[in-house]
PDB file of N, CA and C in Angstrom:
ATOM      1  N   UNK A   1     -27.791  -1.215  56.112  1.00  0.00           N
ATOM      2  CA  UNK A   1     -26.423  -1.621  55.886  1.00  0.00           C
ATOM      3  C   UNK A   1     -25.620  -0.431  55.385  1.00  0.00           C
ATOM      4  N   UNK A   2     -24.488  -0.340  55.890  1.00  0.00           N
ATOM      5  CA  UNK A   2     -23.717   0.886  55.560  1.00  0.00           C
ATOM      6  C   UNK A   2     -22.222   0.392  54.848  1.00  0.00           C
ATOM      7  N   UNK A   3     -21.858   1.007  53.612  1.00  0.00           N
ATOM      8  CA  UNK A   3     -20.388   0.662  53.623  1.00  0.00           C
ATOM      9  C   UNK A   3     -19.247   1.449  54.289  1.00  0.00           C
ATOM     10  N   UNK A   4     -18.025   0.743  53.857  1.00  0.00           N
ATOM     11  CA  UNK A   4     -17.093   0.928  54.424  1.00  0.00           C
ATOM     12  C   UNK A   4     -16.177   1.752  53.070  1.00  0.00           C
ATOM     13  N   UNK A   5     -16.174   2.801  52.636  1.00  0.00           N
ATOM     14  CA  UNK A   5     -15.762   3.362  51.448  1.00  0.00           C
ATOM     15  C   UNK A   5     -14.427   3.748  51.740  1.00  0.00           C
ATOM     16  N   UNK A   6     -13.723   3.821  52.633  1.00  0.00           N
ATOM     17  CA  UNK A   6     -12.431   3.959  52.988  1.00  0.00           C
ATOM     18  C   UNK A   6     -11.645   2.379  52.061  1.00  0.00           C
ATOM     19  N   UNK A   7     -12.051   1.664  51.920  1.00  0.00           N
ATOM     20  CA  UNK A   7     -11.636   0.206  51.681  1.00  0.00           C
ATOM     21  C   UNK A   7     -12.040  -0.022  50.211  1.00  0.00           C
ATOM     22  N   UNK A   8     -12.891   0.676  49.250  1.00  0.00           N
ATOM     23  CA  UNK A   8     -13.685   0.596  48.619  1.00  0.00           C
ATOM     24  C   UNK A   8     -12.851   1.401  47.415  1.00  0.00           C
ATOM     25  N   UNK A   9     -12.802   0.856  46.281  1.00  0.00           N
ATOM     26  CA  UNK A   9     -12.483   2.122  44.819  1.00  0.00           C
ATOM     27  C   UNK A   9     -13.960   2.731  44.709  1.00  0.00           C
ATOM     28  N   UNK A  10     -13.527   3.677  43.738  1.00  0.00           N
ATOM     29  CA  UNK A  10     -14.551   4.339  43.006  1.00  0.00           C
ATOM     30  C   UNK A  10     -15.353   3.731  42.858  1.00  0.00           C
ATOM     31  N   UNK A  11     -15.059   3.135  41.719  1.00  0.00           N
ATOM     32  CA  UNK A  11     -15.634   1.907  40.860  1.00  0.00           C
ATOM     33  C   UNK A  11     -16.295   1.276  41.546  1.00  0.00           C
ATOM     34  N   UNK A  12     -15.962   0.672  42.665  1.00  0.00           N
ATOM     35  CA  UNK A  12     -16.517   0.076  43.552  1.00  0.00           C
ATOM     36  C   UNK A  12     -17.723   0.499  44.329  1.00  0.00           C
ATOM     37  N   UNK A  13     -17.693   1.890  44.933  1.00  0.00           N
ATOM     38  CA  UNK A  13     -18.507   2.798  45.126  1.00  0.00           C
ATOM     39  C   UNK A  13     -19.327   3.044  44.509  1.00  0.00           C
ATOM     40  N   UNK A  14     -18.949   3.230  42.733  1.00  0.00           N
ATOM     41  CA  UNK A  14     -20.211   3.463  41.898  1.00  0.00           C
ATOM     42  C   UNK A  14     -21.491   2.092  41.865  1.00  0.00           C
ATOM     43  N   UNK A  15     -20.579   1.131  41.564  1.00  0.00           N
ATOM     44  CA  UNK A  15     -21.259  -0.140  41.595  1.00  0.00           C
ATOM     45  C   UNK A  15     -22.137  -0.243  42.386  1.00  0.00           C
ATOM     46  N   UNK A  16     -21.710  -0.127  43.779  1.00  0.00           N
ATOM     47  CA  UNK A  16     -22.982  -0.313  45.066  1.00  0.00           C
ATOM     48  C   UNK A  16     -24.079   1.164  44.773  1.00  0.00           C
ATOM     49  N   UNK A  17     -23.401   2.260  44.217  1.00  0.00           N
ATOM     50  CA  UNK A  17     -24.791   3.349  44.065  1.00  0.00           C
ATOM     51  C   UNK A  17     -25.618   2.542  43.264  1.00  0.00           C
ATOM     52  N   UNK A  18     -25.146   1.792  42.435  1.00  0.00           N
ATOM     53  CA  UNK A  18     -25.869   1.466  41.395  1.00  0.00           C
ATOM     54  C   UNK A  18     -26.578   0.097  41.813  1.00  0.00           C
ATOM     55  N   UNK A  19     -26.426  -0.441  42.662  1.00  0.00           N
ATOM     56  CA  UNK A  19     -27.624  -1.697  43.324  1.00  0.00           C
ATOM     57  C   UNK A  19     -28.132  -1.137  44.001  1.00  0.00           C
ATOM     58  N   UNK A  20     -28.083  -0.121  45.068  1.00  0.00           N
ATOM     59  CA  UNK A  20     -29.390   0.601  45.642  1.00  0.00           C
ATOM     60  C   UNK A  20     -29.803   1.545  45.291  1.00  0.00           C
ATOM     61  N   UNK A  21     -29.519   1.946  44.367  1.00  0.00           N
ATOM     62  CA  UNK A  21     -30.676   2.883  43.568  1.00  0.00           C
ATOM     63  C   UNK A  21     -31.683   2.051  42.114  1.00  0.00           C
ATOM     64  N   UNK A  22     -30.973   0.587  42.343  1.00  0.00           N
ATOM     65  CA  UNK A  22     -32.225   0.063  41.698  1.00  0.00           C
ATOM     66  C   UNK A  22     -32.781  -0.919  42.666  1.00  0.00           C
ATOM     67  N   UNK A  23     -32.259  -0.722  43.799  1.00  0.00           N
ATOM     68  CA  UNK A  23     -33.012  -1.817  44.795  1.00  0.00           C
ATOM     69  C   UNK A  23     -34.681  -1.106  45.139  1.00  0.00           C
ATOM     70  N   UNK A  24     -34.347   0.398  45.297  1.00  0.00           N
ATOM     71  CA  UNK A  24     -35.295   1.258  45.707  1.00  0.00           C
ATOM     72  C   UNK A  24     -35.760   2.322  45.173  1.00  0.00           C
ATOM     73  N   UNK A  25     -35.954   2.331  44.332  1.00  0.00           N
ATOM     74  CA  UNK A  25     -36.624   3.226  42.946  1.00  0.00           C
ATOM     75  C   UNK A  25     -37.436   4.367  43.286  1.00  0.00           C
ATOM     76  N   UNK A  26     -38.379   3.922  44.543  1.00  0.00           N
ATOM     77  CA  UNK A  26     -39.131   5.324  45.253  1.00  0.00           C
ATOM     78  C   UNK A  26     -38.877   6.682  45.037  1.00  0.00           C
ATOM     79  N   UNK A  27     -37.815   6.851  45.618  1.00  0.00           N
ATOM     80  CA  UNK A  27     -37.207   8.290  45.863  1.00  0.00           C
ATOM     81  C   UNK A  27     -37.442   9.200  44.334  1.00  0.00           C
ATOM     82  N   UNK A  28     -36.519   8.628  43.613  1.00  0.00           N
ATOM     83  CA  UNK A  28     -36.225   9.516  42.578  1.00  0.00           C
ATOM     84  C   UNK A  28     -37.407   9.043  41.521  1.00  0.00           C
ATOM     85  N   UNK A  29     -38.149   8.753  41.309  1.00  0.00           N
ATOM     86  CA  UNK A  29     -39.268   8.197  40.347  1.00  0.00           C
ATOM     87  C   UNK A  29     -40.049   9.330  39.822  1.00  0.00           C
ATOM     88  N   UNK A  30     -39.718  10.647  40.265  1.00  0.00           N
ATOM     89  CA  UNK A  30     -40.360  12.050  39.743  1.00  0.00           C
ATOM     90  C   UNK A  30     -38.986  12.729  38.888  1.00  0.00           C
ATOM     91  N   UNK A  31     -38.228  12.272  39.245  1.00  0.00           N
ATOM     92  CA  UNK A  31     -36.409  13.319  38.929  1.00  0.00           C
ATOM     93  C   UNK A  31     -36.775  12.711  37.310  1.00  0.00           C
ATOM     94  N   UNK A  32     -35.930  13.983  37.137  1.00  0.00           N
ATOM     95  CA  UNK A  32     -35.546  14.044  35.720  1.00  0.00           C
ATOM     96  C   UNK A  32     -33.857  15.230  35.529  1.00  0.00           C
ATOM     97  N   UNK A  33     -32.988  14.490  35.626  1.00  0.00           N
ATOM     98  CA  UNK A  33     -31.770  15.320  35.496  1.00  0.00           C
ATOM     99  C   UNK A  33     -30.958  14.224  35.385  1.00  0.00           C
ATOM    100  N   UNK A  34     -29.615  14.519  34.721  1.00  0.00           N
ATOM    101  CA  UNK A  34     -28.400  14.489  34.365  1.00  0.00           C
ATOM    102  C   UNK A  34     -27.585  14.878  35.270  1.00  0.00           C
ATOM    103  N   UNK A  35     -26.453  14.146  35.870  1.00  0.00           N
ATOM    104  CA  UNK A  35     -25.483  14.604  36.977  1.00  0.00           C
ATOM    105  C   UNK A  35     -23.968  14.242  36.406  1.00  0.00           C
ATOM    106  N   UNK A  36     -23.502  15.433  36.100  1.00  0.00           N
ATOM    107  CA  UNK A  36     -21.983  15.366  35.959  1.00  0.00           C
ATOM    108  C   UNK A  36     -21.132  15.137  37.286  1.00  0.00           C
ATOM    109  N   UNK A  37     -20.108  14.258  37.844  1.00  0.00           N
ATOM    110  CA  UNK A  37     -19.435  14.469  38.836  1.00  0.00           C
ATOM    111  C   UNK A  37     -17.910  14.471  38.566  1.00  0.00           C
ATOM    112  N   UNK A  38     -17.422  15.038  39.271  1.00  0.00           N
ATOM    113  CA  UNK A  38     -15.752  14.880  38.644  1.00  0.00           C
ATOM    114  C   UNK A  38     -14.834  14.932  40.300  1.00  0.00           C
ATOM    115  N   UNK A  39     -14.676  14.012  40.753  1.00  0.00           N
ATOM    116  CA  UNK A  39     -14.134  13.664  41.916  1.00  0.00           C
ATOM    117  C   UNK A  39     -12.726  13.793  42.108  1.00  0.00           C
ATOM    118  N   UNK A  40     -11.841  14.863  42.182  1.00  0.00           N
ATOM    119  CA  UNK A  40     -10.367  15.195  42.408  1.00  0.00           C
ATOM    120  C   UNK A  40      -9.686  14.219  43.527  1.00  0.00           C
ATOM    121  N   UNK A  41      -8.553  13.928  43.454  1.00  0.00           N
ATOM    122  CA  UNK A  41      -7.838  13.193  44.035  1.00  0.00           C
ATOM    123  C   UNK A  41      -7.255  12.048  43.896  1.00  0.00           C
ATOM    124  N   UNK A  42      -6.425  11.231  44.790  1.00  0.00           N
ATOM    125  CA  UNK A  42      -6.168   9.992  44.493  1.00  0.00           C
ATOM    126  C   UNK A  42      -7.732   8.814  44.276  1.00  0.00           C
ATOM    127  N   UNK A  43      -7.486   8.459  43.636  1.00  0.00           N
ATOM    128  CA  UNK A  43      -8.261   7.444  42.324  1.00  0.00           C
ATOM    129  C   UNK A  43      -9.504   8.286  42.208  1.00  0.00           C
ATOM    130  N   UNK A  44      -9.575   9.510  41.858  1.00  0.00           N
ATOM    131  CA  UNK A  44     -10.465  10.196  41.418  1.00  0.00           C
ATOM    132  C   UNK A  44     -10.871  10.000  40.006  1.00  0.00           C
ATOM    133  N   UNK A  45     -11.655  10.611  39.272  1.00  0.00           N
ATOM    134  CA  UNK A  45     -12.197  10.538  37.843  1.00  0.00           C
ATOM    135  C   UNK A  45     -13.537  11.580  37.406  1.00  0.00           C
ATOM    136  N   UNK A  46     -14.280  10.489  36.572  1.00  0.00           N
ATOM    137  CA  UNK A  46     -15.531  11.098  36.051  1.00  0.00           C
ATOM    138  C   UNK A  46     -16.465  10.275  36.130  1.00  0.00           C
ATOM    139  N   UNK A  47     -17.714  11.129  36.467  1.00  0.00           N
ATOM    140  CA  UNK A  47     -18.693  10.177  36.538  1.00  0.00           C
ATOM    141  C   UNK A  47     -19.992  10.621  36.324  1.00  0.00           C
ATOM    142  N   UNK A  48     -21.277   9.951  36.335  1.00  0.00           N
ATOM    143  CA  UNK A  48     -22.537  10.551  35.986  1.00  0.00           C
ATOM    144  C   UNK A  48     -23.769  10.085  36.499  1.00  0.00           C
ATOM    145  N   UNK A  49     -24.608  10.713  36.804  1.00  0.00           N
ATOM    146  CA  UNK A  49     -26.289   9.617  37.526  1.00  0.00           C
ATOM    147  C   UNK A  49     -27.059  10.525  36.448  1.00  0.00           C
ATOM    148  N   UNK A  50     -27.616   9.573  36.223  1.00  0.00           N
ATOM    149  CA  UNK A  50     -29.064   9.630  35.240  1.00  0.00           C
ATOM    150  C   UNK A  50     -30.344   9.585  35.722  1.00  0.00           C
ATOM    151  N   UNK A  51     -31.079  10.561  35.761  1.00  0.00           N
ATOM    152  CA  UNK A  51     -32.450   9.748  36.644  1.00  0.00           C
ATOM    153  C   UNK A  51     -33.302  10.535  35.190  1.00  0.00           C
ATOM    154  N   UNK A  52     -34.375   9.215  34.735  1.00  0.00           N
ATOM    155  CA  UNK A  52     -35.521   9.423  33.574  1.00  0.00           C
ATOM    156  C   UNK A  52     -36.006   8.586  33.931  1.00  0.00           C
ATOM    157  N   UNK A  53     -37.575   9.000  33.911  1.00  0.00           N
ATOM    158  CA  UNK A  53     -38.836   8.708  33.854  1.00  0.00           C
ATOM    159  C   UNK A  53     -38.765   7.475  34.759  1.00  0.00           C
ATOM    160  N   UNK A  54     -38.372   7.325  36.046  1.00  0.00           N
ATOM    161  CA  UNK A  54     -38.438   6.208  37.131  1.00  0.00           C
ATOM    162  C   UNK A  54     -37.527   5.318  37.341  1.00  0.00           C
ATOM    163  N   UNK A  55     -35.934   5.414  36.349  1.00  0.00           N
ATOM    164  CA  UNK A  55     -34.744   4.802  36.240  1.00  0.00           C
ATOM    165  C   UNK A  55     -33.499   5.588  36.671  1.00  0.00           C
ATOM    166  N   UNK A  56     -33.195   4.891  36.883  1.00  0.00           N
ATOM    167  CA  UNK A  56     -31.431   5.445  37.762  1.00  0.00           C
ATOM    168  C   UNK A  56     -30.936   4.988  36.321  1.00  0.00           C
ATOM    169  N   UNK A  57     -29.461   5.664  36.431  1.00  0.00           N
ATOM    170  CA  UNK A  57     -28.401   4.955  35.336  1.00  0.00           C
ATOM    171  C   UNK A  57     -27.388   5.844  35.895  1.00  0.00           C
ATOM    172  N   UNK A  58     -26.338   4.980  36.396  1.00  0.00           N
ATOM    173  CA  UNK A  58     -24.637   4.907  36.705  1.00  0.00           C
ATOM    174  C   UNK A  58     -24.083   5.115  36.036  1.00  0.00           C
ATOM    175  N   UNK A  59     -22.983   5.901  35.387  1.00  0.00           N
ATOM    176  CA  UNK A  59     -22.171   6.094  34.523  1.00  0.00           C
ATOM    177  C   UNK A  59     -20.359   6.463  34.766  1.00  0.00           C
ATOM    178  N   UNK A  60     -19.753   5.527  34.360  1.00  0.00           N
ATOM    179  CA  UNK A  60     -18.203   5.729  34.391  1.00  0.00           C
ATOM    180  C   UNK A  60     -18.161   6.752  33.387  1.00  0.00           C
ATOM    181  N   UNK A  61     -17.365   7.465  33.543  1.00  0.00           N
ATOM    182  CA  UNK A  61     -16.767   8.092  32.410  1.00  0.00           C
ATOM    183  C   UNK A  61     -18.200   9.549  32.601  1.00  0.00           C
ATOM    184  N   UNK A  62     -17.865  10.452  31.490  1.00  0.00           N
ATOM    185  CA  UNK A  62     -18.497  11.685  31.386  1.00  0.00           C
ATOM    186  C   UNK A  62     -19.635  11.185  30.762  1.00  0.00           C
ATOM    187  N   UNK A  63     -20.969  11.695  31.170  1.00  0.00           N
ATOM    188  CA  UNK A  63     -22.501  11.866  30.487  1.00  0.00           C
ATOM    189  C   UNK A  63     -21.854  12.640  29.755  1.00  0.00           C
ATOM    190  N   UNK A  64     -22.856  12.392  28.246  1.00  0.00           N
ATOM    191  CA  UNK A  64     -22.784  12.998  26.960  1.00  0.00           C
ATOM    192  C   UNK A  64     -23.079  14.692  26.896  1.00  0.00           C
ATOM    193  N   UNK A  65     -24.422  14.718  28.283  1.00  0.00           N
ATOM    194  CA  UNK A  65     -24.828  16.247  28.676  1.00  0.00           C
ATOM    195  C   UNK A  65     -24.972  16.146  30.076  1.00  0.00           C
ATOM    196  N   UNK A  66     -24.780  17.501  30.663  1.00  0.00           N
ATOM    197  CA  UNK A  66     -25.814  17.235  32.018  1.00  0.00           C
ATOM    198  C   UNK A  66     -26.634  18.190  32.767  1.00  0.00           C
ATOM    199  N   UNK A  67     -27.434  18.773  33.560  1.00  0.00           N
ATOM    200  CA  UNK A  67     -28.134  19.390  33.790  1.00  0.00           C
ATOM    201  C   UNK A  67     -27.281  20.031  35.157  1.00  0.00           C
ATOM    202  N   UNK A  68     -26.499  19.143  35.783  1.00  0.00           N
ATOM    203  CA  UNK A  68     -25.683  19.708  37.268  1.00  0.00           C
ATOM    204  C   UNK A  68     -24.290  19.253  37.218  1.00  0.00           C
ATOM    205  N   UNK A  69     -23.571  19.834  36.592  1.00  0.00           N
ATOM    206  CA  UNK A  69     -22.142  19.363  37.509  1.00  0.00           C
ATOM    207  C   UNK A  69     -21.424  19.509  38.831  1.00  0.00           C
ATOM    208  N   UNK A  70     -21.316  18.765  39.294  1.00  0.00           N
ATOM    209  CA  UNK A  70     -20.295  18.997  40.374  1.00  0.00           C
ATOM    210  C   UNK A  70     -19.096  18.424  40.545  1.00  0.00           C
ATOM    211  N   UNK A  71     -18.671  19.260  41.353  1.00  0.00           N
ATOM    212  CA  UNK A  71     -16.871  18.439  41.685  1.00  0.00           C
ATOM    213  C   UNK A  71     -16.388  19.087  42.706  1.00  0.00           C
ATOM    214  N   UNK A  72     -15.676  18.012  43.281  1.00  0.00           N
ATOM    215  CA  UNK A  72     -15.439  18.245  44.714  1.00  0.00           C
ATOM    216  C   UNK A  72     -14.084  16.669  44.762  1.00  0.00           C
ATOM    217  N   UNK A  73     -14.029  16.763  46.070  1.00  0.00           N
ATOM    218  CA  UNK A  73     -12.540  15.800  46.347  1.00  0.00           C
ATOM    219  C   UNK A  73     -13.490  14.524  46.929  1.00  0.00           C
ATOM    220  N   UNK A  74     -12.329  13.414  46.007  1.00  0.00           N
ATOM    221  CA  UNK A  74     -12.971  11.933  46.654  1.00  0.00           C
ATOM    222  C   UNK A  74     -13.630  11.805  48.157  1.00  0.00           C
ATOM    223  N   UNK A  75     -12.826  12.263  49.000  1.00  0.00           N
ATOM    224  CA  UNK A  75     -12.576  12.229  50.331  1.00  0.00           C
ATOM    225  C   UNK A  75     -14.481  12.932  50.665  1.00  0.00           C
ATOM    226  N   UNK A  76     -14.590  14.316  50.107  1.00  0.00           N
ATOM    227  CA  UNK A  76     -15.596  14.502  50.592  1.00  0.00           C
ATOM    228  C   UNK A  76     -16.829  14.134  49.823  1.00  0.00           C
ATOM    229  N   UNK A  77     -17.037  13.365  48.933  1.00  0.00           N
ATOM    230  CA  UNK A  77     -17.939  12.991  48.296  1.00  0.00           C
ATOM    231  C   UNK A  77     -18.116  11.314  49.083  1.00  0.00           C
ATOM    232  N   UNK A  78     -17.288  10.581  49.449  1.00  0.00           N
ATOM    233  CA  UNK A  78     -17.419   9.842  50.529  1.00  0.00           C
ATOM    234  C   UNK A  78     -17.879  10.337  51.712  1.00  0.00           C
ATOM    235  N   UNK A  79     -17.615  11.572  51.888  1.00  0.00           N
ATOM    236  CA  UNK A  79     -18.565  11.988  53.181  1.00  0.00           C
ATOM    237  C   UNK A  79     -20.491  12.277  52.787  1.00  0.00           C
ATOM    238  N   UNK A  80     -19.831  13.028  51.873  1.00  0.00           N
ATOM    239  CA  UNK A  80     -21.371  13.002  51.481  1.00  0.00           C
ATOM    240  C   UNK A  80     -22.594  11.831  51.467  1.00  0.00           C
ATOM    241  N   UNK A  81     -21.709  10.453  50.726  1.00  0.00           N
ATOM    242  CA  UNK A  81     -22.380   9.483  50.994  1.00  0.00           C
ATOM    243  C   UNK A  81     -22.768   9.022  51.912  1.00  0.00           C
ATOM    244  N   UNK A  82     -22.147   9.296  53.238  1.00  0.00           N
ATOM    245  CA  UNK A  82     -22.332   8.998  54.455  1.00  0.00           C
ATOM    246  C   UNK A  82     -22.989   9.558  54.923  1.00  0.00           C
ATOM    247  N   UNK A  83     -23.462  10.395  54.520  1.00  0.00           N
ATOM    248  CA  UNK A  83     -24.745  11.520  55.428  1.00  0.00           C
ATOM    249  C   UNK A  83     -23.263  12.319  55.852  1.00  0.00           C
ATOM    250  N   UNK A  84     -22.281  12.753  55.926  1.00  0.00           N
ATOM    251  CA  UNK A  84     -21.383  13.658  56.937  1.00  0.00           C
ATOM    252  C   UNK A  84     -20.952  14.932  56.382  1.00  0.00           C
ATOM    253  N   UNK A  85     -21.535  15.143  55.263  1.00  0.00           N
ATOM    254  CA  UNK A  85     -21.427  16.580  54.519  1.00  0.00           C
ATOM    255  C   UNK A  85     -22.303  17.147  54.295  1.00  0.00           C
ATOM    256  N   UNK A  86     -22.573  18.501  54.965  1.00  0.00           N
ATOM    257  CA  UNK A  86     -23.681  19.580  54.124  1.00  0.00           C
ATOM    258  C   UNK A  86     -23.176  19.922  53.015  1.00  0.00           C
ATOM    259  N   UNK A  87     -24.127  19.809  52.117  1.00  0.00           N
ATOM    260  CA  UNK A  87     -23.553  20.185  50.565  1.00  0.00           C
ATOM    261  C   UNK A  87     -23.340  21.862  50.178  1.00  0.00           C
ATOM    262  N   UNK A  88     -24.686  22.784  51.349  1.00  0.00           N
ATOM    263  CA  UNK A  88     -24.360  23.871  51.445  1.00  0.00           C
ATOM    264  C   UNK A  88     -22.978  24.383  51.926  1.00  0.00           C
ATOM    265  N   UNK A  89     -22.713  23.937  52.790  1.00  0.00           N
ATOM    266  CA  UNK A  89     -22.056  24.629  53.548  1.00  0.00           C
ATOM    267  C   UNK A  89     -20.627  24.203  52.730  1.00  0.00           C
ATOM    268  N   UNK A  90     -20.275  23.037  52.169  1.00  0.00           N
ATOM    269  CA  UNK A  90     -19.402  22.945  51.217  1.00  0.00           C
ATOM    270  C   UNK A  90     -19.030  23.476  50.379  1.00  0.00           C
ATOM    271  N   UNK A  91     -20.689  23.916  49.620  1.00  0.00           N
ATOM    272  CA  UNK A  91     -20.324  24.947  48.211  1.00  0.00           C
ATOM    273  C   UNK A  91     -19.778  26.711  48.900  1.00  0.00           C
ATOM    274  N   UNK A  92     -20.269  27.085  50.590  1.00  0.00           N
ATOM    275  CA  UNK A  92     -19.905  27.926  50.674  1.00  0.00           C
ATOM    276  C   UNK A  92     -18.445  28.317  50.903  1.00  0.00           C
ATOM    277  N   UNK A  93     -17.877  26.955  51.396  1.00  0.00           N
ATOM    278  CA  UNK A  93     -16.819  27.024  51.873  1.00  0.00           C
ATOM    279  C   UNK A  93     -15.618  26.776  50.367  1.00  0.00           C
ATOM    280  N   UNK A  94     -16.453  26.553  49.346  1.00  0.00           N
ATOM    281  CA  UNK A  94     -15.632  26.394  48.132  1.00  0.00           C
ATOM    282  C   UNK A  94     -15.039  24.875  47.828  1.00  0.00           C
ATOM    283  N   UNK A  95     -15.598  24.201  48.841  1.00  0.00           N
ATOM    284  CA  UNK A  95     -14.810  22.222  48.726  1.00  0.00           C
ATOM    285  C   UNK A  95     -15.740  21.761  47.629  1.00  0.00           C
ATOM    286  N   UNK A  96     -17.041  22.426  47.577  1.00  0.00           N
ATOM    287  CA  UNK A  96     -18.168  21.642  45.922  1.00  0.00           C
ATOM    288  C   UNK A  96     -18.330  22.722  45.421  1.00  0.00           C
ATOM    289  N   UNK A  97     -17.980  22.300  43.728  1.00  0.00           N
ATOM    290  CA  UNK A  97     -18.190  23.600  42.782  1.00  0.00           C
ATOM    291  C   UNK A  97     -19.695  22.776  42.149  1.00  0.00           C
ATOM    292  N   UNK A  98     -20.135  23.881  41.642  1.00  0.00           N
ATOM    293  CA  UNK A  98     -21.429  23.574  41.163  1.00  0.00           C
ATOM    294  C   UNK A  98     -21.657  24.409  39.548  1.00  0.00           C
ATOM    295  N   UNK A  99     -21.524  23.232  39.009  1.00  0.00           N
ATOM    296  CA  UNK A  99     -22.205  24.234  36.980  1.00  0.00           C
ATOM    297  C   UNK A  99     -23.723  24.280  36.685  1.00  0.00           C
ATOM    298  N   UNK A 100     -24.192  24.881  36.901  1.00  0.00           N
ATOM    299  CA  UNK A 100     -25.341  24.803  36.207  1.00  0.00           C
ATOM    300  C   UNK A 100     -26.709  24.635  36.854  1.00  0.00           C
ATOM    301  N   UNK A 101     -27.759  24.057  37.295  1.00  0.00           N
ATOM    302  CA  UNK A 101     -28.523  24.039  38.403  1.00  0.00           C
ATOM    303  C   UNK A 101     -28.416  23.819  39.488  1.00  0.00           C
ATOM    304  N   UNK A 102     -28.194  24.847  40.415  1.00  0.00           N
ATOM    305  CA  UNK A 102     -27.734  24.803  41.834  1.00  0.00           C
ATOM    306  C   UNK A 102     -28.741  23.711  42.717  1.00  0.00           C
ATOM    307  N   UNK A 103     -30.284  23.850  42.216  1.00  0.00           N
ATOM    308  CA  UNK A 103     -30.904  23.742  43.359  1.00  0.00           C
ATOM    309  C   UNK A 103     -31.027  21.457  42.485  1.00  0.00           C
ATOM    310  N   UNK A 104     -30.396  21.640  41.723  1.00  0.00           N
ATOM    311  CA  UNK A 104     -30.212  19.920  41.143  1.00  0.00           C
ATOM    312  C   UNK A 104     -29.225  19.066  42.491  1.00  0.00           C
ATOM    313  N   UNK A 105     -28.302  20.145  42.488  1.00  0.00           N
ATOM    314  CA  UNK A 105     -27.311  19.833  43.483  1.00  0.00           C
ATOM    315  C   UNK A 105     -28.057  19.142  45.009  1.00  0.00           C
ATOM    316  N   UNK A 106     -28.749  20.444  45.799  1.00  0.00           N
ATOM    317  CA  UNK A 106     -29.360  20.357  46.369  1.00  0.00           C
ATOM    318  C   UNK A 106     -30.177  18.907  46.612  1.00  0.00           C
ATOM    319  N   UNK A 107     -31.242  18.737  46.009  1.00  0.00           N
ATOM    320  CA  UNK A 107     -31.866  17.719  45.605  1.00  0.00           C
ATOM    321  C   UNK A 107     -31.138  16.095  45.304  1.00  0.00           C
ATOM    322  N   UNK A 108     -30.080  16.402  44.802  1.00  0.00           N
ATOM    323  CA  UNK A 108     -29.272  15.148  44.882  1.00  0.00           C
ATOM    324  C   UNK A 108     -28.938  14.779  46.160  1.00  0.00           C
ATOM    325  N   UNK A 109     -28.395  15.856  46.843  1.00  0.00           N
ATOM    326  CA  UNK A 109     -27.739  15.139  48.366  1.00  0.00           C
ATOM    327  C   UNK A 109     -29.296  15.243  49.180  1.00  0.00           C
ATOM    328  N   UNK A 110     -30.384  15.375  49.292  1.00  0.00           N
ATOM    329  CA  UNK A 110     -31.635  14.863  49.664  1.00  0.00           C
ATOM    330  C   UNK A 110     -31.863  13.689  49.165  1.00  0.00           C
ATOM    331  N   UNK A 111     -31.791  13.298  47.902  1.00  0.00           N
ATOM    332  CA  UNK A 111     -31.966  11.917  47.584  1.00  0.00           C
ATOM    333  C   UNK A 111     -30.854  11.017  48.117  1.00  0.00           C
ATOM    334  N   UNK A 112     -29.764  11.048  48.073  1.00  0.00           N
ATOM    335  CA  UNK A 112     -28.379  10.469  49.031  1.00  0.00           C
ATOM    336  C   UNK A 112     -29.142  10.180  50.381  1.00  0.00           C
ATOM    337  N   UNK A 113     -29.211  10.670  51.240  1.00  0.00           N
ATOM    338  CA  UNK A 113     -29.754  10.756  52.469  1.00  0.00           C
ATOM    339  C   UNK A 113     -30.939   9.759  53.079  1.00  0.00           C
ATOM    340  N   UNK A 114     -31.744   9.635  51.460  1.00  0.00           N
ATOM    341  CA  UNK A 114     -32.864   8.180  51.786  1.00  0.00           C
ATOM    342  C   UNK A 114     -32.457   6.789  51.515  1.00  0.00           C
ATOM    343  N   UNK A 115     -30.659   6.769  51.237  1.00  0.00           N
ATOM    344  CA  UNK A 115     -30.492   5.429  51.177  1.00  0.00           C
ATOM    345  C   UNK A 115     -29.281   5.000  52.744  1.00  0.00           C
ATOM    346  N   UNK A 116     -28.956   3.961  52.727  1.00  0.00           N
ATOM    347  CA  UNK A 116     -28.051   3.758  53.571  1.00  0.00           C
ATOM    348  C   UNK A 116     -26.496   3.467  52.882  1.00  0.00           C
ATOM    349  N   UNK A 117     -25.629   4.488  52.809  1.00  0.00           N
ATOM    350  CA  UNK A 117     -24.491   3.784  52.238  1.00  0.00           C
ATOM    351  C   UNK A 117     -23.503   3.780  53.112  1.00  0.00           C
TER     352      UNK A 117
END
């Protein structure tokens, strides 16, 4: 099942990360990182994924710390979800900034990729 995120808030968006990443726990059940995101644009914001010891956790608003920030524009972080963005080729092109562990980054949009959104 795929959404339709054009139609969809943030919020809304976060919500559904947050039922299939506890629908399917597999993937990330080794991760251990903190994800800052900060999504520019119209209804943009702040946001955060948590992955410890075999749990996801969604977060509105800024994590307290994080191990990867990124930020990039609503528009292409909806692509991303979709499978329709290389994350490389983004950060080369300057559309995703990246703080702090590059290769966290990496690894996140590999984990993106094993769900259907």
């Amino acid at each position: 099942m795929t959404s339709n995120f054009d139609n969809m808030t943030l919020e809304e968006i976060w919500n559904e990360i947050d039922v299939r990443l506890k629908e399917k726990p597999e993937p990330y059940k080794n991760m251990n990182a903190i994800y800052s995101i900060v999504l520019l644009g119209e209804d943009g914001g702040q946001f955060g994924l948590k992955f410890s010891d075999g749990n996801a956790e969604t977060i509105i608003g800024t994590p307290d710390e994080s191990d990867c920030a990124l930020s990039m524009s609503v528009k292409d972080f909806k692509k991303l979800l979709g499978g329709n963005l290389n994350s490389v080729a983004s950060y080369m092109m300057g559309k995703l900034k990246v703080k702090g562990n590059v290769g966290l980054a990496l690894e996140l949009e590999n984990l993106l990729k094993k769900y259907s959104f």
